[in-house]
Protein backbone atom coordinates (compact mmCIF):
# COMPACT_ATOMS: atom_id res chain seq x y z
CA UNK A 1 -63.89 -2.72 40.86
CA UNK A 2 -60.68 -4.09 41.99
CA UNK A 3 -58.46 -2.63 45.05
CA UNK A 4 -55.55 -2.31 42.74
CA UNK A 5 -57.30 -0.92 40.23
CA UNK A 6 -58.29 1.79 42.40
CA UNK A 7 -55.00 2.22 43.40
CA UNK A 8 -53.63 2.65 40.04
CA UNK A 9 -56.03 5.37 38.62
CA UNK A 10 -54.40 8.33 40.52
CA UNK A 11 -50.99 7.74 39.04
CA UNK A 12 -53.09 7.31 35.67
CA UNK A 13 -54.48 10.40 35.97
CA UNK A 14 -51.15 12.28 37.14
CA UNK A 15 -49.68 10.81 33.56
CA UNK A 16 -52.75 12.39 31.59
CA UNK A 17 -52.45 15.93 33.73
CA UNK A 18 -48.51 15.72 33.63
CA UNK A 19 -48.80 15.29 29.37
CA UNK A 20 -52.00 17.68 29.17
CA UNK A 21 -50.54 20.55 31.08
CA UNK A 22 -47.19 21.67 29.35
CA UNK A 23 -49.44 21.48 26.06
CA UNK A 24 -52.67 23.77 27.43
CA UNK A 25 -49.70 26.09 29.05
CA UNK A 26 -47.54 26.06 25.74
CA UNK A 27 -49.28 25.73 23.01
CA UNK A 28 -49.22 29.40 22.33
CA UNK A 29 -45.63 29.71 22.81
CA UNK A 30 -43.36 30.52 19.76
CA UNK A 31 -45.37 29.18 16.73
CA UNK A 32 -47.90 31.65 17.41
CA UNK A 33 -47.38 34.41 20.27
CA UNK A 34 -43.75 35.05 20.19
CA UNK A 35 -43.66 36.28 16.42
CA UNK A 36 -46.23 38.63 17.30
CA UNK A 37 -44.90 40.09 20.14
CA UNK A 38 -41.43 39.95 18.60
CA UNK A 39 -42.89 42.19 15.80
CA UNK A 40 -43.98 44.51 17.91
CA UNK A 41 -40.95 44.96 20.62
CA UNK A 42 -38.49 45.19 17.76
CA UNK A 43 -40.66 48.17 16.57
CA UNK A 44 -40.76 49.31 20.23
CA UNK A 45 -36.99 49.63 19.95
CA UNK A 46 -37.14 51.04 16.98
CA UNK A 47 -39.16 53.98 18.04
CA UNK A 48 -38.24 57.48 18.36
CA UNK A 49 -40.72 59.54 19.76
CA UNK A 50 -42.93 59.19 23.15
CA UNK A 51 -46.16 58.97 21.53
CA UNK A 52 -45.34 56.17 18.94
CA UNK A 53 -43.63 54.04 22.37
CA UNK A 54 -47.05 54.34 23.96
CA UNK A 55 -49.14 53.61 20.94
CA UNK A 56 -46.80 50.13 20.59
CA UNK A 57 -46.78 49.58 24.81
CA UNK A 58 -50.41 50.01 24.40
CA UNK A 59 -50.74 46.81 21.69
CA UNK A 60 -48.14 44.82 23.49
CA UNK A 61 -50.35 45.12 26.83
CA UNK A 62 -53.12 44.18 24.76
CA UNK A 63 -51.72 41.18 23.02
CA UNK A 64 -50.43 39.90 26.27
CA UNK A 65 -53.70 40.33 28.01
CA UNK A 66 -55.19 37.89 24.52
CA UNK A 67 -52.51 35.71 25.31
CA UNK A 68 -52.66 34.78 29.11
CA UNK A 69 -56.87 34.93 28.13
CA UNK A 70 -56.08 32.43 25.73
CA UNK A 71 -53.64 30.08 28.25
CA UNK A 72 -56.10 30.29 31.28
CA UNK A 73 -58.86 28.85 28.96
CA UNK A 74 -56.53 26.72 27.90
CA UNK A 75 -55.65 25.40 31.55
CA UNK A 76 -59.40 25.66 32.74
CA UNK A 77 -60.32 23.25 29.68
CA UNK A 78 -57.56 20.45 30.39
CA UNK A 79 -58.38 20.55 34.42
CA UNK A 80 -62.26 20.08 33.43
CA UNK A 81 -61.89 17.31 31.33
CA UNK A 82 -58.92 15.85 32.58
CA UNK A 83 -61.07 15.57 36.52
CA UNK A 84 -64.82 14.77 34.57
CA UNK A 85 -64.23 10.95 35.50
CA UNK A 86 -67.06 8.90 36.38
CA UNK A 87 -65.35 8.28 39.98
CA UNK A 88 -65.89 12.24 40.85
CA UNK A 89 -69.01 11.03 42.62
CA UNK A 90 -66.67 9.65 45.62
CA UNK A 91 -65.51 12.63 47.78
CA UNK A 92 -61.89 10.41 48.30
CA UNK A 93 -61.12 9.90 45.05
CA UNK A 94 -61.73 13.89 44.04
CA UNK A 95 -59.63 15.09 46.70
CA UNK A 96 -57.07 12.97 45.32
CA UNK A 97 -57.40 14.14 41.83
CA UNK A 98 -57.43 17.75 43.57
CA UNK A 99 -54.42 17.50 45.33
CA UNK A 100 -52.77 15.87 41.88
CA UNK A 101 -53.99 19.53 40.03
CA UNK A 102 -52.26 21.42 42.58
CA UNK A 103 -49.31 19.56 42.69
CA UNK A 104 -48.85 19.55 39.40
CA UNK A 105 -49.98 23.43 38.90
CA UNK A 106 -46.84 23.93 41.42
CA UNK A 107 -44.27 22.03 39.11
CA UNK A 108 -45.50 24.00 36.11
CA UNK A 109 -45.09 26.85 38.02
CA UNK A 110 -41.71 26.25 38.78
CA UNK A 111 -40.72 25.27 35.61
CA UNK A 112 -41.73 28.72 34.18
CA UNK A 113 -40.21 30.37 36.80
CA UNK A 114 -36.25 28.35 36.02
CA UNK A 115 -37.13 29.28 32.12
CA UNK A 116 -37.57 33.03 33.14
CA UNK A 117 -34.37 32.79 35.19
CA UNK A 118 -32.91 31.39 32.07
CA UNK A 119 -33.70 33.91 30.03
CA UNK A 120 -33.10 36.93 32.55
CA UNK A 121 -29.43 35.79 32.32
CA UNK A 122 -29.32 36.34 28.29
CA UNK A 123 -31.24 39.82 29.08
CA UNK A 124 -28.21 40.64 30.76
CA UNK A 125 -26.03 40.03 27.84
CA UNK A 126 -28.74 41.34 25.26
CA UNK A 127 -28.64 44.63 27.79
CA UNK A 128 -24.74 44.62 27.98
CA UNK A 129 -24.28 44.32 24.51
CA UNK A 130 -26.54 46.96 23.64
CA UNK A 131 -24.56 49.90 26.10
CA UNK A 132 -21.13 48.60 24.88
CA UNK A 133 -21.93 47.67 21.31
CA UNK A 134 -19.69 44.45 21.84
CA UNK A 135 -20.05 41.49 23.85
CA UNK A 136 -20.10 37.71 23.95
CA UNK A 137 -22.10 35.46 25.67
CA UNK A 138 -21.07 34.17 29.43
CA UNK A 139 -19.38 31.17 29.45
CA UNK A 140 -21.65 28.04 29.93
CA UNK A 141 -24.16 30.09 28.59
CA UNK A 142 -26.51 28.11 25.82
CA UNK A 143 -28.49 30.90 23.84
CA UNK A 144 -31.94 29.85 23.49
CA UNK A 145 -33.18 33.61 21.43
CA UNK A 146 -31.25 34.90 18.38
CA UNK A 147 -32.32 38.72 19.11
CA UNK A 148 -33.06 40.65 22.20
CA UNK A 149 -36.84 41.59 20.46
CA UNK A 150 -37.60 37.41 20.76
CA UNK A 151 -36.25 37.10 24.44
CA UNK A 152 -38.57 40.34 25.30
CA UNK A 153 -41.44 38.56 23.65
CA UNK A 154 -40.35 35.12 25.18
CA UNK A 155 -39.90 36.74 28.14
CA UNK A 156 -43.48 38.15 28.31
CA UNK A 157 -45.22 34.90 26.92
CA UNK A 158 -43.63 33.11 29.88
CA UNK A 159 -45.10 35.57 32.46
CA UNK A 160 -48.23 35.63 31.39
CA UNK A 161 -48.03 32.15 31.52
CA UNK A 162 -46.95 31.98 34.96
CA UNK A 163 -49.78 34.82 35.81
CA UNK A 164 -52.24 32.56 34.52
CA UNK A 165 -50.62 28.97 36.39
CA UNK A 166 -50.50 30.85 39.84
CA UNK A 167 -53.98 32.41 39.38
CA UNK A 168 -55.17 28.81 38.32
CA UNK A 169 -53.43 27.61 41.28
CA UNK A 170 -54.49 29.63 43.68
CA UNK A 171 -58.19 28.73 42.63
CA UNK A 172 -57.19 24.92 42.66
CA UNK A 173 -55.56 25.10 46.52
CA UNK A 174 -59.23 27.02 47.63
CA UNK A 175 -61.11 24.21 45.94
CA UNK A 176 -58.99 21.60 47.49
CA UNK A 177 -59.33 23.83 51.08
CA UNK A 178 -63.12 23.22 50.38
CA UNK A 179 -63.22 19.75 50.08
CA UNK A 180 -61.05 18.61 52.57
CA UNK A 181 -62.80 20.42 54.94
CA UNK A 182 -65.68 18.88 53.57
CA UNK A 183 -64.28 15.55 54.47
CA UNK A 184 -63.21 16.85 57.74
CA UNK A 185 -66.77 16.77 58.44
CA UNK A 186 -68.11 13.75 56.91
CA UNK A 187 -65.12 11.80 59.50
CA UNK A 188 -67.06 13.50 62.13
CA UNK A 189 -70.23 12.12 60.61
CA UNK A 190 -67.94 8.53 60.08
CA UNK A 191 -67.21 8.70 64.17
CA UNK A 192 -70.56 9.75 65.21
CA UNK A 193 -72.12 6.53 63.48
CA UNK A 194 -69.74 4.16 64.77
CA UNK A 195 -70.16 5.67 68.37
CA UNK A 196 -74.32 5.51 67.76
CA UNK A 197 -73.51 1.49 66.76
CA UNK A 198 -71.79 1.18 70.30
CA UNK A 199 -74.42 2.72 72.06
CA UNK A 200 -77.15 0.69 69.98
CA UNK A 201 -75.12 -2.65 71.11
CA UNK A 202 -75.18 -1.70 74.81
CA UNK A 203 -78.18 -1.40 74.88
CA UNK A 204 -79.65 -3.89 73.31
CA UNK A 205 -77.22 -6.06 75.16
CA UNK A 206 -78.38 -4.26 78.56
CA UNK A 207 -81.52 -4.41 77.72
CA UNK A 208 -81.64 -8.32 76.84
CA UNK A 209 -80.20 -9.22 79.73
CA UNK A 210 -82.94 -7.36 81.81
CA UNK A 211 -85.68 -8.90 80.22
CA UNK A 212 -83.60 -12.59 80.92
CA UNK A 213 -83.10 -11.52 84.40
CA UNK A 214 -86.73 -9.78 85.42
CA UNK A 215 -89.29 -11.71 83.45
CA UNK A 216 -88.09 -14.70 81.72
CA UNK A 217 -86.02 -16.71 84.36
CA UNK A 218 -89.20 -16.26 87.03
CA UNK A 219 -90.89 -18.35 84.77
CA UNK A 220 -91.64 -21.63 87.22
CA UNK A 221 -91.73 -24.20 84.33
CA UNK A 222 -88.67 -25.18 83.87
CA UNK A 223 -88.89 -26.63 80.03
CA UNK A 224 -90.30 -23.05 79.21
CA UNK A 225 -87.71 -20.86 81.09
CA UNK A 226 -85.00 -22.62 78.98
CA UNK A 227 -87.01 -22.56 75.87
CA UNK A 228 -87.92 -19.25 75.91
CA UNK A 229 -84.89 -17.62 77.43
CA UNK A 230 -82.74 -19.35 74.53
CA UNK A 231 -85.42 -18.03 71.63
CA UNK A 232 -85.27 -14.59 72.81
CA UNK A 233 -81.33 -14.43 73.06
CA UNK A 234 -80.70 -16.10 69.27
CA UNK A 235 -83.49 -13.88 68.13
CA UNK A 236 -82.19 -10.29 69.74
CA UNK A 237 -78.44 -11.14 68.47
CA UNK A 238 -79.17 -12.42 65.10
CA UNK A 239 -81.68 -9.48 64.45
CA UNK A 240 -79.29 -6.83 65.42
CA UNK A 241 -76.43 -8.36 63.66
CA UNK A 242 -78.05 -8.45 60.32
CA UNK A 243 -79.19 -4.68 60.77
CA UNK A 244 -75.80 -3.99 61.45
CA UNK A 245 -74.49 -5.50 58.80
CA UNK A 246 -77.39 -4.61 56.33
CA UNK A 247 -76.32 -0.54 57.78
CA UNK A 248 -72.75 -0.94 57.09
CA UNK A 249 -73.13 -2.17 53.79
CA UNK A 250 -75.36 0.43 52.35
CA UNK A 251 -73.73 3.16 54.21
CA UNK A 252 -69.85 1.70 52.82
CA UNK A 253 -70.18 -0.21 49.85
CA UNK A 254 -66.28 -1.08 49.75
CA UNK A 255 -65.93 -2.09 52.93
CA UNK A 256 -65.91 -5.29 52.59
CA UNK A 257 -62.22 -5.14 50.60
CA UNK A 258 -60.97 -2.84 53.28
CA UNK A 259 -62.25 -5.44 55.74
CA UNK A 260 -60.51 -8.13 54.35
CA UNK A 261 -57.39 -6.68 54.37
CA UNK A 262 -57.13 -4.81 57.09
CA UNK A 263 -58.74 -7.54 59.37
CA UNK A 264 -56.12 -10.26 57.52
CA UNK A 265 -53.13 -7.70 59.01
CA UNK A 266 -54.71 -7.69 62.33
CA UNK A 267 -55.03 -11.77 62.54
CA UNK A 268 -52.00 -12.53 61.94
CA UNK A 269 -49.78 -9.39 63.93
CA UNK A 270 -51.70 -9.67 66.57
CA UNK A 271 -52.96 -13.22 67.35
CA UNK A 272 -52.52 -13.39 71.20
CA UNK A 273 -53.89 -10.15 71.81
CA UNK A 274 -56.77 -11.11 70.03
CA UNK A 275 -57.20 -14.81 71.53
CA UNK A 276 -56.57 -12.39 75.17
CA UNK A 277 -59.64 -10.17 73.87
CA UNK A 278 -61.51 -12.83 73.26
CA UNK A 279 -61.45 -14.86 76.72
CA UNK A 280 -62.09 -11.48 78.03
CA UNK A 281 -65.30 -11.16 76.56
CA UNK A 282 -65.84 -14.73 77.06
CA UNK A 283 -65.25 -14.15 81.23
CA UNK A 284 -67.44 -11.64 81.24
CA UNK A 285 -69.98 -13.78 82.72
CA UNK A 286 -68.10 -16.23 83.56
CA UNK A 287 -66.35 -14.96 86.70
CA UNK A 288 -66.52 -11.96 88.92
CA UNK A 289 -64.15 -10.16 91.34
CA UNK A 290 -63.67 -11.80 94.41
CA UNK A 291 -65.03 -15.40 93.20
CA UNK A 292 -62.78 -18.43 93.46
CA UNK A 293 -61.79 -20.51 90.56
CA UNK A 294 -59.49 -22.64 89.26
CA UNK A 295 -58.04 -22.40 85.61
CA UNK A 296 -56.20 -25.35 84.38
CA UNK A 297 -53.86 -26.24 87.69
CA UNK A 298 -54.32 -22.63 89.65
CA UNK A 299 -56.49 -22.10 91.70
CA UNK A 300 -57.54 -18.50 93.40
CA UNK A 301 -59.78 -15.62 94.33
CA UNK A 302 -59.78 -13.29 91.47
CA UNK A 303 -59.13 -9.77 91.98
CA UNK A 304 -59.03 -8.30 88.59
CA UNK A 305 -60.35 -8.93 84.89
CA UNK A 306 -58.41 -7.01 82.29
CA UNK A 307 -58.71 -7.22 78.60
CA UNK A 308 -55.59 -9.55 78.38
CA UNK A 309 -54.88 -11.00 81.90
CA UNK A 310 -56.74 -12.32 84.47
CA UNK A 311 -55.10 -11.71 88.65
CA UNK A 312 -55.30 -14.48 91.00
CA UNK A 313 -54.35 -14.81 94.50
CA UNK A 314 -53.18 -18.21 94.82
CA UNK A 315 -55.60 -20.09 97.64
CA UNK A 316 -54.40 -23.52 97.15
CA UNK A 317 -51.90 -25.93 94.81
CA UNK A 318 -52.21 -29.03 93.48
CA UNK A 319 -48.42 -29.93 93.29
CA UNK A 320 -47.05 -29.82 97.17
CA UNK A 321 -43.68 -28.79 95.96
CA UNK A 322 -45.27 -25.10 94.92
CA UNK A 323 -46.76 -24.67 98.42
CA UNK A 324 -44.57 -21.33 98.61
CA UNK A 325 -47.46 -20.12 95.67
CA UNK A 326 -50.35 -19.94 98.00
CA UNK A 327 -51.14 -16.15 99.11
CA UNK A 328 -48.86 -14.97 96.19
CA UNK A 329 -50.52 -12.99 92.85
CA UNK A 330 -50.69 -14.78 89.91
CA UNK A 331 -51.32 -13.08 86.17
CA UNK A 332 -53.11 -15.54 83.51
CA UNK A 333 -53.47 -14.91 79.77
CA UNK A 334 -56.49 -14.82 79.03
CA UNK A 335 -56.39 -16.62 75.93
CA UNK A 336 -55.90 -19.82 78.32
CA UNK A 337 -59.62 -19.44 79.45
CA UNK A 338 -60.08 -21.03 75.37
CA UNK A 339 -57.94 -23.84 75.70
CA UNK A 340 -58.29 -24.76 79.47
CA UNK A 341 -60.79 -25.89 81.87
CA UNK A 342 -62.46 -22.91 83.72
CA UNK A 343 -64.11 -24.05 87.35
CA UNK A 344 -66.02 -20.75 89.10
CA UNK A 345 -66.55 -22.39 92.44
CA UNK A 346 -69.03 -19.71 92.77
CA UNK A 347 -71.15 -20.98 89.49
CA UNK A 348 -73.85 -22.36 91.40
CA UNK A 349 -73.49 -21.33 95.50
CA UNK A 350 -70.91 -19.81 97.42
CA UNK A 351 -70.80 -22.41 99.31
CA UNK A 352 -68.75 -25.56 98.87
CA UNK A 353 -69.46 -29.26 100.38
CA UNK A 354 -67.03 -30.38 103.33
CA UNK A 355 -66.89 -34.10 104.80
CA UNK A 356 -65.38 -34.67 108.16
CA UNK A 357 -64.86 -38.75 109.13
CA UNK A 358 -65.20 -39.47 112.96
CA UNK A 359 -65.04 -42.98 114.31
CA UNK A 360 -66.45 -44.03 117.61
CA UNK A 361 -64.19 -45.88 120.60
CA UNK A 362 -67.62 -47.65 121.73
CA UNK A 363 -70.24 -48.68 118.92
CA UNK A 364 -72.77 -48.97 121.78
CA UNK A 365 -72.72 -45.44 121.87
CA UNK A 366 -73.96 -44.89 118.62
CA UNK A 367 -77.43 -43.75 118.70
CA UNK A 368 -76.49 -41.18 121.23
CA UNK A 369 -73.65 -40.05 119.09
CA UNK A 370 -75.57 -39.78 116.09
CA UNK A 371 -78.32 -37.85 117.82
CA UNK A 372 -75.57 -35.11 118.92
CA UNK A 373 -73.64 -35.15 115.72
CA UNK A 374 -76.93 -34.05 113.47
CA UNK A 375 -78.11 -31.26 116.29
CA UNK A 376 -74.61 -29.85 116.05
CA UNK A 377 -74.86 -29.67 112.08
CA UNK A 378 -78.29 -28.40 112.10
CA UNK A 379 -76.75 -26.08 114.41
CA UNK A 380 -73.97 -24.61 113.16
CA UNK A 381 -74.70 -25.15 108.98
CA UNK A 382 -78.42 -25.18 108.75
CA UNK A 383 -78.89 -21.60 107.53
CA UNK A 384 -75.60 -22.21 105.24
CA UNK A 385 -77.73 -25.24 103.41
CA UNK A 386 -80.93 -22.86 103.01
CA UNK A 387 -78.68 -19.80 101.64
CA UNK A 388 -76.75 -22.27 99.53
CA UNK A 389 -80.42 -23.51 98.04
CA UNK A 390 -81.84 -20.25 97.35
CA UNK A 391 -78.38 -19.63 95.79
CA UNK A 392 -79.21 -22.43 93.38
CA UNK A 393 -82.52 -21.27 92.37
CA UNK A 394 -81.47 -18.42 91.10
CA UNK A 395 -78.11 -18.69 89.32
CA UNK A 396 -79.15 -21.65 87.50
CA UNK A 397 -82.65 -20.27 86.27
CA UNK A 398 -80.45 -19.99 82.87
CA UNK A 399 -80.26 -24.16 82.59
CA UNK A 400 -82.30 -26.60 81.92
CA UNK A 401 -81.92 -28.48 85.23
CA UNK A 402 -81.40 -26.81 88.85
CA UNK A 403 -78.88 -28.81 91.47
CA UNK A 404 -80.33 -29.59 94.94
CA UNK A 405 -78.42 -28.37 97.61
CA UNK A 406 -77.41 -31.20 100.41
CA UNK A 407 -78.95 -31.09 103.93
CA UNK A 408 -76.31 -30.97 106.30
CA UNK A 409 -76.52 -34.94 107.63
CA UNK A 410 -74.45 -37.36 109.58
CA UNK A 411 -74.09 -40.65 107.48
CA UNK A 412 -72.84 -43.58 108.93
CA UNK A 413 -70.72 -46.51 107.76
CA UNK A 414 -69.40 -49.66 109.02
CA UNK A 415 -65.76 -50.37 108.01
CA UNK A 416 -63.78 -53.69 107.00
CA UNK A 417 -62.50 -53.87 110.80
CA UNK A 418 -66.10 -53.74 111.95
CA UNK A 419 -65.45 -50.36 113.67
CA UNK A 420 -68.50 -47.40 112.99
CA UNK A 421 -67.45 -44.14 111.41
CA UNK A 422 -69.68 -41.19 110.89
CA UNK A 423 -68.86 -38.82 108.14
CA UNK A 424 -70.53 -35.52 108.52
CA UNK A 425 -71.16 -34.19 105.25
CA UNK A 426 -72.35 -30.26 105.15
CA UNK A 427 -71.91 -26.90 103.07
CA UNK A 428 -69.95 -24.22 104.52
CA UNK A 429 -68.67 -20.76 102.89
CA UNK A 430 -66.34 -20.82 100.41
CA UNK A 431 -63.01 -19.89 101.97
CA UNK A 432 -63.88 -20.94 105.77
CA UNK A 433 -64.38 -24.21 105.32
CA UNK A 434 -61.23 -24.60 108.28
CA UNK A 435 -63.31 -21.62 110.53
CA UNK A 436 -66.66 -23.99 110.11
CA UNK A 437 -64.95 -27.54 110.68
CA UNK A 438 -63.46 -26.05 113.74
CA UNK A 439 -66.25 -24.71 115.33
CA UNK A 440 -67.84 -28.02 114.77
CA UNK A 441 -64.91 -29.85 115.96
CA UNK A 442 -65.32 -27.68 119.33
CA UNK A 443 -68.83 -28.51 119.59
CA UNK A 444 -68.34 -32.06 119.12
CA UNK A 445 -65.86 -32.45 121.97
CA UNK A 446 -67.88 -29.99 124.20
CA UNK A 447 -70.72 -32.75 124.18
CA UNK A 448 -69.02 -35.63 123.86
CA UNK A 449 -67.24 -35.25 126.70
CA UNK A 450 -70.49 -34.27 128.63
CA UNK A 451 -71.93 -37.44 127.56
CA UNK A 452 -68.81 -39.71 128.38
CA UNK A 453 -68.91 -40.67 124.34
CA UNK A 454 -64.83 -41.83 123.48
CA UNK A 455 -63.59 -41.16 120.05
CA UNK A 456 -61.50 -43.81 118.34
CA UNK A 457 -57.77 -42.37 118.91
CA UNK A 458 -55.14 -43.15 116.03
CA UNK A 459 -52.98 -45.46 118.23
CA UNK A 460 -56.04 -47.43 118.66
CA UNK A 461 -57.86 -47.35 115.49
């Protein structure tokens, strides 16, 4: 069934209620009750003596006790066929019908209660009239009785009738009481299921990435590793995603309408927040706190991940004229991390590879000088290479091919001018890359200068 149509059946069944009502309430009004009763307060005016006012009291009392019998069945009969829909079965759409009863008891209710303030205004007169023996009506004044005998027996027809509406609805509002506490709890239910779900996805998520991280990326083959560890992850996901949806379905049947329009509201209000959510979820394993990258032009050591911005401390620039942004914070939306390049310098090592040129004054001296030059890198970055290896092996267990960390080495070339130029290549930290080529710099000169071996100065080179 349609959305709309479900909106429109309330106000449907208001319209049936609203027309039922006044007839189930009325319908012994002066056709049928009021002669009676008129009968029989006319006579109770008439009478003379005690005993004959209490024998016609007693059949008034009695008639009126018939008559609001006869309107509560009445009311009691219209409620119960005008709420015996087929859609009573859903707890949402028979609170609405119950708050429509009670709503509408209360304007019936009020309605009664003008008419009897009508007619207390013509008792007056009718009361005046009979002390003085003369009398007109008040002005503005529309007579709606021709005798004070009918506006006693109107006047009693009208209270039973609003004895009978508040008794009906004060039975109504406890029914209504009922059920919405009722729904009160099946929210609670509603909440408890939807936290269960979140706890059921963290842990299948935790639990997935265990089994990646302690038993299928230590296998050694590396065709396997990948094989396997990309199986097991499309398998867990898809699994748990058709459960979940299988669970909501049965569980909501409609919730695929409420879905559709809800979640078209959402896309459109609130399109960067949700592009922002997104490449937060997406970073999640992309970067960590304290890791350098560089996103689009920027490039920094992150210090926070939030669900819409990502904070950078600016390390270095790529445009010299915004030199003054190094050291400073930077925020990023993260809805740039889906439309820019994203480099974690960290990905693989945290280590980065540094090459330092150094040409020679005398090319005789270039055994020597390559002999010193490779002791001081062994020296200095040997352990730096092994960390950055063991690094490798283990961050990249995820991929199909591992990258070989470079020995620290002293390569040598021969340039156009016939001059020899060693270019130390080796990894150092990320972020002391100036601490390392220092020390090495010091080093360098330290033996150099105990070996008499001249570097190539720039006025000579």
């Amino acid at each position: 069934m349609s959305r709309s149509g479900f909106r429109l059946r309330p106000f449907v069944f208001l319209f049936c209620l609203l027309a039922a009502l006044p007839a189930a309430a009325q319908q012994n009004d002066v056709q049928k009750d009021v002669p009676r009763l008129q009968w029989r307060f006319d006579s109770l005016l008439k009478a003379k003596t005690t005993q004959a006012q209490t024998e016609i009291q007693q059949g008034i009392d009695t008639e009126r006790a018939a008559i609001r019998k006869e309107i509560e069945q009445g009311l009691t009969k219209t409620i119960q066929t005008a709420g015996s829909t087929p859609e009573t079965t859903d707890l949402v759409r028979v609170l609405d019908q119950q708050r429509s009863i009670v709503s509408l008891l209360s304007q019936r209710i009020d309605a009664t209660k003008a008419d009897l303030a009508l007619l207390e205004k013509e008792e007056a007169y009718y009361v005046q009239r009979e002390k003085t023996g003369t009398g007109s009506p008040p002005p503005g004044l529309i007579m709606q009785t021709k005798s004070y005998p009918e506006l006693l027996a109107r006047k009693a027809v009208l209270g039973e009738q609003l004895a009978a509406l508040q008794a009906m609805q004060n039975t109504q509002q406890e029914r209504l009481n009922e059920l919405q506490s009722e729904q009160q709890v099946r929210d609670l239910g509603v909440l408890f299921n939807i936290l269960t779900y979140l706890a059921i996805f963290f842990g299948v998520f935790w639990a997935e990435r265990l089994v990646r991280n302690l038993l299928l990326h230590h296998i050694r083959h590396r065709r396997v590793r990948y094989t396997l560890t990309k199986i097991f992850s499309f398998i867990v996901y898809v699994t748990l995603a058709f459960w979940f949806i299988q669970r909501v379905f049965s569980e909501f049947p409609d919730i695929v309408t409420i879905f559709a329009l809800v979640g078209a509201a959402l896309i459109i209000v609130m399109q960067d927040p949700i592009k922002g959510m997104v490449g937060w979820f997406g970073l999640r394993n992309a970067i960590s706190i304290g890791q350098r990258v560089a996103i689009g032009d920027t490039v920094g050591d992150v210090i926070d991940i939030g669900m819409l911005y990502t904070t950078l401390i600016v390390s270095r620039t790529m445009n010299a004229e915004l030199m003054g942004h190094v050291g400073k914070l930077v925020r990023i939306p993260n809805q740039k991390m889906l439309t820019d390049p994203l480099v974690n310098f960290h990905s693989t090592s945290d280590f980065e590879n540094v090459e330092m040129p150094i040409r020679l004054s005398n090319t005789g001296q270039y055994e020597q000088a390559k002999n010193i030059l490779e002791d001081i890198l062994q020296k200095e970055t040997g352990d730096f290479a092994l960390q950055a290896q063991r690094q490798m092996d283990r961050r990249m267990r995820g991929y199909y091919f591992t990258q070989i960390s470079p020995a620290p080495r002293a390569y040598v070339e021969v340039t156009p001018a016939g001059e020899i130029e060693f270019r130390l290549c080796f990894p150092a930290p990320i972020g002391r890359r100036r601490v390392v080529m220092t020390q090495i710099t010091q080093e360098m000169l330290k033996r150099f200068a105990d070996h008499h071996i001249e570097l190539r100065s720039p006025e000579t080179a």
